[in-house]
Protein backbone atom coordinates (compact mmCIF):
# COMPACT_ATOMS: atom_id res chain seq x y z
CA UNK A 1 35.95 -47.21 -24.03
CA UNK A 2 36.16 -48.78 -27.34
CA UNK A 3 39.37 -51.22 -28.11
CA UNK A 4 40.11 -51.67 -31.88
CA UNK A 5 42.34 -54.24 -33.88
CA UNK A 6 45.82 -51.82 -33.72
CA UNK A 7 45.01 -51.12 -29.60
CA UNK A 8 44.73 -54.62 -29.02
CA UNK A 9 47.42 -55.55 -31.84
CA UNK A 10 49.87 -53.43 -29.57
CA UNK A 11 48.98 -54.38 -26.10
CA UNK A 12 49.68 -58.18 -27.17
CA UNK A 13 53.19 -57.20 -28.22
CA UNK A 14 53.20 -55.51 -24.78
CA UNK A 15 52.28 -58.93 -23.40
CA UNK A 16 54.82 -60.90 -25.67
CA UNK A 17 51.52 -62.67 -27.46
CA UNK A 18 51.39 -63.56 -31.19
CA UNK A 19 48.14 -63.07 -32.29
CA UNK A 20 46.44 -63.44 -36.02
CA UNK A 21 43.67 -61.41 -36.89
CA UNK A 22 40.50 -63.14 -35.90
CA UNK A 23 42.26 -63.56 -32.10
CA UNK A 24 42.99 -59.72 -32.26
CA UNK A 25 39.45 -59.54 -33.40
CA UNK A 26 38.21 -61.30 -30.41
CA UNK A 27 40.85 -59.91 -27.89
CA UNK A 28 39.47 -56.64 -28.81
CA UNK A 29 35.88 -57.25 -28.11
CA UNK A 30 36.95 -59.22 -25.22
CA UNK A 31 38.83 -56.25 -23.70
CA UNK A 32 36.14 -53.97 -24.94
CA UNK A 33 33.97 -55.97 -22.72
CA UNK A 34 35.74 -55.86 -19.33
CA UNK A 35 36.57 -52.08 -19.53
CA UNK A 36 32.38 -51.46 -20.07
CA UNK A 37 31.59 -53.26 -17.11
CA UNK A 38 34.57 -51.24 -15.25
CA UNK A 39 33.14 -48.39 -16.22
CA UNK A 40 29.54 -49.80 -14.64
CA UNK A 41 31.22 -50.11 -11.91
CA UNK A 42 32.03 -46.80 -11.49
CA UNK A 43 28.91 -45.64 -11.71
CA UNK A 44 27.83 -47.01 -8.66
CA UNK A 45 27.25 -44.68 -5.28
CA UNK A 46 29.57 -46.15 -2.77
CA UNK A 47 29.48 -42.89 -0.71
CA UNK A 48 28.97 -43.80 3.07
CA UNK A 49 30.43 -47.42 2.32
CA UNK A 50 33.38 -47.69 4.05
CA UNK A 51 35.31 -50.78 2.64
CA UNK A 52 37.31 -51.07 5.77
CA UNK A 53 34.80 -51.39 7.95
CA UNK A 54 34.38 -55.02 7.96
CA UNK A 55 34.22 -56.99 10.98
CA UNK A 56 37.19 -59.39 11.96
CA UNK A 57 36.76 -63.08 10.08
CA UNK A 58 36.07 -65.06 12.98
CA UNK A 59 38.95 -67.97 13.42
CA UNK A 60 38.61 -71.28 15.83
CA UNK A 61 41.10 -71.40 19.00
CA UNK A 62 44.43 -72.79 17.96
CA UNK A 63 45.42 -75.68 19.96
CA UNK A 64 48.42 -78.06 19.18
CA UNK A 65 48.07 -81.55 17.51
CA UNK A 66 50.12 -83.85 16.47
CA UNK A 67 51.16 -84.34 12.92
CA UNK A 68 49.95 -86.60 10.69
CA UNK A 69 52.42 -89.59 10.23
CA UNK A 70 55.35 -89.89 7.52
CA UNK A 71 53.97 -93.70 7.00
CA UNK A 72 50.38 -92.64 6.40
CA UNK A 73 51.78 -89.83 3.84
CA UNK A 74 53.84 -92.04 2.34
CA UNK A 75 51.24 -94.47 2.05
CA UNK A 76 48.51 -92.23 0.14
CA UNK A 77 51.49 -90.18 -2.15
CA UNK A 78 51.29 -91.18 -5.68
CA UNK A 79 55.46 -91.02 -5.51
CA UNK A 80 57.59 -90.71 -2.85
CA UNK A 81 61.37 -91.18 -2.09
CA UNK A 82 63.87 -90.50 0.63
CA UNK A 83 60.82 -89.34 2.54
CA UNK A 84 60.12 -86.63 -0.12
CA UNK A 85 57.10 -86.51 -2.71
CA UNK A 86 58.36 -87.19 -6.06
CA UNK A 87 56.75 -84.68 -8.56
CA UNK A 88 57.72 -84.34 -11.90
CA UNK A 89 60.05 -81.77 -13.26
CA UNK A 90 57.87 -78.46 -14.52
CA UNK A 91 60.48 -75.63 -14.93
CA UNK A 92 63.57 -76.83 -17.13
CA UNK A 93 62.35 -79.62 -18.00
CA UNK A 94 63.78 -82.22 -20.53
């Protein structure tokens, strides 16, 4: 599957991204890309593969240990307060 300019021109508006032309140039080819390799993919015999046929992950015996202590935490945070890690503010920031 091919992607031109006016495909990948309207899945960025889909996607809320303002583009100019040599990034819809290069989103195109990009996504050109990824759906020839899907399309590799398919091409490959999976028949008598069955995907759920894995074998459990293997996981160590879960015994109970005590925590690590607040002073030692405190000790190697890079902020800390009220016996909380201070991190700055990411969503509504101002």
């Amino acid at each position: 599957m091919n992607i031109d300019r006016n495909e990948a021109r309207r899945i960025a508006a889909l996607a809320h991204l303002e583009l100019d032309e040599p990034a819809l140039d290069r989103m195109a080819a990009e996504m050109t890309k990824i759906l020839t390799y899907i399309d590799q993919l398919r091409e490959i015999d999976t028949t008598g593969f069955d995907e759920r046929a894995a074998t459990e992950t293997p996981l160590r015996d879960d015994h109970p240990r005590p925590s690590t202590e607040r002073d030692a935490v405190a000790a190697n945070a890079p902020a800390w307060r009220d016996g909380f890690f201070v991190v700055p503010k990411v969503i509504g920031g101002e």
